[in-house]
Structures are given as structure tokens and as C-alpha cells.
Protein backbone atom coordinates (compact mmCIF):
# COMPACT_ATOMS: atom_id res chain seq x y z
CA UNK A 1 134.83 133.52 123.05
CA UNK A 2 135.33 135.35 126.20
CA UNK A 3 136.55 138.43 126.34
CA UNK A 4 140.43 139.15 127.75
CA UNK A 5 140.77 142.31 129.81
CA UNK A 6 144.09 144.30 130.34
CA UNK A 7 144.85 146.31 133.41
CA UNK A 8 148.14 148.15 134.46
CA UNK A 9 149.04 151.16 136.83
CA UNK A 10 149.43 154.28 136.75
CA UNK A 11 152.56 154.20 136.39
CA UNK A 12 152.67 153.08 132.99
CA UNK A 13 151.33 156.15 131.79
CA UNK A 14 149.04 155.37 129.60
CA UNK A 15 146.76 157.72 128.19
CA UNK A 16 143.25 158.01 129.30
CA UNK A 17 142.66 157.42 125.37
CA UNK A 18 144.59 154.78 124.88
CA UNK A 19 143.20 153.41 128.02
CA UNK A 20 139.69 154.03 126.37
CA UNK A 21 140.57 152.52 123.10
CA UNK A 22 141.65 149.03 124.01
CA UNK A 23 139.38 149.37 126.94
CA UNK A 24 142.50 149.03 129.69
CA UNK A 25 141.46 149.26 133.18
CA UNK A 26 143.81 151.41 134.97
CA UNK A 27 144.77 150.71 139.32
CA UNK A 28 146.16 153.70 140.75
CA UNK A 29 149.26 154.11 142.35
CA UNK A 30 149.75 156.77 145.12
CA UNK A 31 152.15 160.20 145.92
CA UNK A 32 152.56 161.40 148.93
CA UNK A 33 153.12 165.18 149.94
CA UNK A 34 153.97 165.20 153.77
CA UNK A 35 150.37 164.18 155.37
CA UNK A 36 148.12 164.30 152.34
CA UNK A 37 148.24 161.31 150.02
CA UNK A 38 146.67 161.11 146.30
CA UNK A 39 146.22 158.61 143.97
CA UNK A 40 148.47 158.92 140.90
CA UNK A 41 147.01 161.09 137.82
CA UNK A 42 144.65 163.05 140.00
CA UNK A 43 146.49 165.93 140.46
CA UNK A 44 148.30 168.10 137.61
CA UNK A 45 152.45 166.73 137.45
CA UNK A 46 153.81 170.27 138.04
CA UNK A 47 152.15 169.68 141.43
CA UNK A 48 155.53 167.17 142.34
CA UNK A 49 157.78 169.47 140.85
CA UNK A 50 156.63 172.26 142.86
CA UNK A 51 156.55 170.19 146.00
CA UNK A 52 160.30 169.78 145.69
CA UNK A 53 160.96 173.29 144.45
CA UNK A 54 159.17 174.64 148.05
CA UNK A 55 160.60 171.63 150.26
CA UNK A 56 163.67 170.48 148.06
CA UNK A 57 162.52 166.46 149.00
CA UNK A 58 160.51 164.60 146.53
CA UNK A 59 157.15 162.91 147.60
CA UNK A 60 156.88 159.61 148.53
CA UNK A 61 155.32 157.27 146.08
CA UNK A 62 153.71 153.54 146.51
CA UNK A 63 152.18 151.08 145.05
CA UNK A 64 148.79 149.56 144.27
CA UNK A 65 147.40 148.47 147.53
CA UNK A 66 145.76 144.67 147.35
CA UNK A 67 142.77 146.67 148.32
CA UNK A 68 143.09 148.50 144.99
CA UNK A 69 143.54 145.74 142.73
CA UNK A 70 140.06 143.65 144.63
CA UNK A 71 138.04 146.96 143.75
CA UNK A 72 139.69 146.36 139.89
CA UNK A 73 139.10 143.12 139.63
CA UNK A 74 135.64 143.07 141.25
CA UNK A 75 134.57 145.90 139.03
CA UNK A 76 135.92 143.81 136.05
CA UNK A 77 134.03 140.68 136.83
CA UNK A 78 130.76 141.87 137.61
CA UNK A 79 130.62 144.56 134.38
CA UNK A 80 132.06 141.11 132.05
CA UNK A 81 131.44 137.83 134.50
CA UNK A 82 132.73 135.52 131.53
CA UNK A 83 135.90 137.58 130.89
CA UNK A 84 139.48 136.38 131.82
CA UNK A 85 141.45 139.66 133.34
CA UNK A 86 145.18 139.60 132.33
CA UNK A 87 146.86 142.22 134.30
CA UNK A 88 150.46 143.27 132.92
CA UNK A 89 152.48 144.89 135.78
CA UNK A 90 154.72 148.09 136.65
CA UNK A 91 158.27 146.33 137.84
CA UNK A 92 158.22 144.00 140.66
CA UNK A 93 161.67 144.97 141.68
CA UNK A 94 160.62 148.91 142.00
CA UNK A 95 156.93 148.46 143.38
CA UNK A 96 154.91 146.18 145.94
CA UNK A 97 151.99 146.42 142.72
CA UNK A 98 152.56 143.15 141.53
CA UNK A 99 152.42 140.94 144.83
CA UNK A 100 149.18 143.24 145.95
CA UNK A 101 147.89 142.03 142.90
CA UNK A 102 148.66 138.33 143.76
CA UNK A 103 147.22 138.77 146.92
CA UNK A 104 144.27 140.39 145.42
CA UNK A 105 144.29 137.30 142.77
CA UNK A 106 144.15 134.21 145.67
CA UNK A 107 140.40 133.64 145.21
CA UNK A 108 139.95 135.16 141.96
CA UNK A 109 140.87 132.37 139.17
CA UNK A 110 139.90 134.40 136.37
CA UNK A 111 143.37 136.78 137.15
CA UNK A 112 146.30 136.15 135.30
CA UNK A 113 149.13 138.32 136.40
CA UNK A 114 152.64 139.01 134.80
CA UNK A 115 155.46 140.97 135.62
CA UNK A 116 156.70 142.92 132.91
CA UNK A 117 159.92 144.20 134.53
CA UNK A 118 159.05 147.17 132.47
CA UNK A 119 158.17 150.82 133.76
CA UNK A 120 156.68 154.12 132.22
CA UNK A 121 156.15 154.26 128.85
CA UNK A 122 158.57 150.89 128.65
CA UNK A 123 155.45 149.54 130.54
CA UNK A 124 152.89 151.21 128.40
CA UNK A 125 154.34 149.70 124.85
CA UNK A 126 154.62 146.31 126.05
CA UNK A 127 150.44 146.56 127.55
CA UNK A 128 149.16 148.48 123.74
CA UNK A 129 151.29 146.05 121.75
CA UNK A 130 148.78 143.26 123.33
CA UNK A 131 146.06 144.93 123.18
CA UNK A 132 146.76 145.46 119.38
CA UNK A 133 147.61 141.36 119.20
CA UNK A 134 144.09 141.17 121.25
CA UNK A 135 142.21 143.35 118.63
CA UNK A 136 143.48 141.65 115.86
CA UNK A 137 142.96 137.89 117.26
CA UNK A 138 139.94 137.98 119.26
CA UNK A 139 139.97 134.61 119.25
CA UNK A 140 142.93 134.23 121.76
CA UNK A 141 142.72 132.53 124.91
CA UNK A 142 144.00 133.74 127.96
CA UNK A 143 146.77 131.27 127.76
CA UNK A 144 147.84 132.41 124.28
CA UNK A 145 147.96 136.37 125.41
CA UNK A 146 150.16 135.55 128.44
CA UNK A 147 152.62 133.45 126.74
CA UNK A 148 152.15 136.37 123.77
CA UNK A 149 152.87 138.77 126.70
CA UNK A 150 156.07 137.23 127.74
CA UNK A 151 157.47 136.70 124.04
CA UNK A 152 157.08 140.43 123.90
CA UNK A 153 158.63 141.30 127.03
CA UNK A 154 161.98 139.16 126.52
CA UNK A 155 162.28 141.51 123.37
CA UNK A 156 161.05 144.36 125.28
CA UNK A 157 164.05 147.28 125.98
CA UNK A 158 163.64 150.59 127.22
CA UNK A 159 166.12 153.87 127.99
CA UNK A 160 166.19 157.64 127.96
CA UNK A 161 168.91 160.27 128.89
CA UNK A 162 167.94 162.69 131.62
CA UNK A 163 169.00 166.70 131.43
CA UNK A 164 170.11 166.75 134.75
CA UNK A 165 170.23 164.11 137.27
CA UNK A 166 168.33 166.37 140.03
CA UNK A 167 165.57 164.53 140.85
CA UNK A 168 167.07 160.72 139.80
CA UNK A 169 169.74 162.16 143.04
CA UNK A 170 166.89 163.03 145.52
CA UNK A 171 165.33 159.76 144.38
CA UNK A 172 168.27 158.22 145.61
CA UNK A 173 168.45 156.74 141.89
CA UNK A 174 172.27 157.99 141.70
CA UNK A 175 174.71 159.44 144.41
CA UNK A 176 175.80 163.20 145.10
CA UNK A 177 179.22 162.44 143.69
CA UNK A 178 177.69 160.95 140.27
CA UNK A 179 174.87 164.18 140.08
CA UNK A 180 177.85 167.03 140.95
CA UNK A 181 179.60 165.13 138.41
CA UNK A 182 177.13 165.23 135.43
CA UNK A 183 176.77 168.95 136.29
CA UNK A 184 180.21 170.22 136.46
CA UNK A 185 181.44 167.48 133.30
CA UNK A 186 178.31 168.19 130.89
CA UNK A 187 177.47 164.53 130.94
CA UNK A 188 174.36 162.50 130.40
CA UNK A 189 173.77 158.78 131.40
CA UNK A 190 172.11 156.59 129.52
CA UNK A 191 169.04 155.28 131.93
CA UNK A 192 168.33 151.51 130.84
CA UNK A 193 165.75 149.25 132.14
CA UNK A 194 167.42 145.85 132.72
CA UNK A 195 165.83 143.16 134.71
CA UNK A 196 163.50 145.66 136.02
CA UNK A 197 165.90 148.22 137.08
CA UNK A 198 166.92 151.61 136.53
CA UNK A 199 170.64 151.25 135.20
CA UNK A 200 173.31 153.77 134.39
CA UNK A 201 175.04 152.20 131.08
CA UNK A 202 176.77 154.72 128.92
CA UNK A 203 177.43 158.73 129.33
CA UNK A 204 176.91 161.24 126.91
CA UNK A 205 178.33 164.18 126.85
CA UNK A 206 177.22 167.61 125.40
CA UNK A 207 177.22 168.51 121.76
């Protein structure tokens, strides 16, 4: 049977040994600090923080290139020529990742690509979770993991509650009024993922 291969971004943040277990293949995305650009997990995360400390603006981030996802997906082919590649992507609605890697995926028929309207670690559980269906049923075909994939993701639901809003303000996630706000009123938003974007659903306050 031949073999099905996962790859996401960076952006999920997936761990380089998670990554290793269920042999993921991982595209870079990239930060920018003024001139100097770097792909995305190179450099230590306290290196962003500090940027905006010193320059109070946050760096500019992108997506995969289509040049990034032809290096993947060459890679991929010529270590496992028989394997299908089934690449599980950052949101399409936050990122140009996913139509690089349909660009990338125009002469490539062994590249199935889905959007999982998921990002982060929302990202990261939906790509394990098939791995872990993938481990345990080998025997899959490509067309059973995608339509796996998408059974997972229309269950899929992600949120967190920030400390401050800071960063989600120079993001230009949430305006000045709504960040002065949260400060002054002790409150927290809820940050949901819904249809691939970062919503503001419910406050909490301080306890």
C-alpha cells in the first residue's frame, strides 16, 4: 500500500517530535524584522517579543511561498516516489500558504491539499489526530484520509483567552478602543476560531 505523507506549516506548531513521530514534513513560514527575513522556528520566540519591546511594531509575517511547498513536495517524492502527500493547511483566510501550495500542486498529482480553517495548535490537533487514524489504518487510501480529514475538521473547534490584548492590538486583531478597554475593565475575550478566523465571542472578567 503506498505510503500517505502529512505536511503543514510552521505555523501549526508542531513539535519537532511530534513532527518526527508521525514523520510530518514541516514548510516554513517567514517573520520579518525590518530588512532581515527568517523562516519561522529558526530563531528563539523571545526574539519577536523583543523586536516589539525595542521598536513597539510587531514583525511582519507571511506565508509559505509556492517555491517552498515545490522544494517539500519534491523532497517528498523523490525520498518515497510511490507515496501520496496529503498536505493539511494553516487557514486560507489568514495566509497565502494554501493557494502557494495549489500552485505548487498544478503538475504534481500525487498532492492532495485541504484547508483546515484551523491555526496554531487548533491546526496541530486536527494534522496528529490523522496521523494517529494513519498509524492505526495503514491501509487507507489517500481518498479515505482526506474525506477522514474533513470529518475531523467540521468537528474541529479551537479558543483561548489572552492576558492582555497588546500584541492581538498591534496585530491589528482588535482596535485601540477594545485593548484600552480590556485594560482599564479587567476583561478577557474569548478568541474563537470560526470559519478560519480569529473571533472575539465572550468576555471574561477577572476573578
Amino acid at each position: 500500500m503506498n505510503p500517505i505523507i502529512l505536511v503543514a506549516e510552521t505555523g501549526s506548531d508542531l513539535t519537532p517530535e511530534l513532527a518526527s513521530q508521525y514523520n510530518i514534513k514541516i514548510v516554513p513560514m517567514h517573520v520579518s524584522f525590518d530588512t532581515e527575513t527568517l523562516d519561522d522556528g529558526s530563531f528563539p520566540v523571545e526574539k519577536i517579543c523583543d523586536y516589539y519591546h525595542d521598536t513597539r511594531k510587531l514583525p511582519r509575517t507571511s506565508g509559505c511561498s509556492p517555491e517552498d511547498f515545490i522544494t517539500t513536495f519534491d523532497e517528498i517524492h523523490e525520498q518515497y516516489p510511490d507515496s501520496q502527500i496529503l498536505y493539511l493547511a494553516y487557514s486560507a483566510v489568514t495566509t497565502c500558504s494554501y493557494q502557494s501550495a495549489l500552485i505548487a500542486a498544478q503538475d504534481r498529482d500525487y498532492v492532495t491539499a485541504i484547508d483546515t480553517k484551523q491555526v496554531s495548535i487548533g491546526q496541530a490537533a486536527v494534522v496528529t489526530a490523522v496521523a494517529e487514524l494513519l498509524k492505526n489504518h495503514p491501509e487507507m487510501t489517500i481518498e479515505e484520509a482526506a474525506d477522514a480529514a474533513r470529518e475531523l475538521l467540521s468537528r474541529a473547534k479551537m479558543c483561548f483567552l489572552p492576558d492582555n490584548l497588546e500584541f492581538l492590538r498591534a496585530g491589528g486583531r482588535v482596535s485601540n478602543a477594545v485593548c484600552l478597554g480590556s485594560r482599564i475593565l479587567h476583561i478577557h475575550p474569548c478568541i474563537e476560531i470560526l470559519d478560519g478566523k480569529l473571533v472575539a465571542t465572550k468576555n471574561t472578567g477577572e476573578r
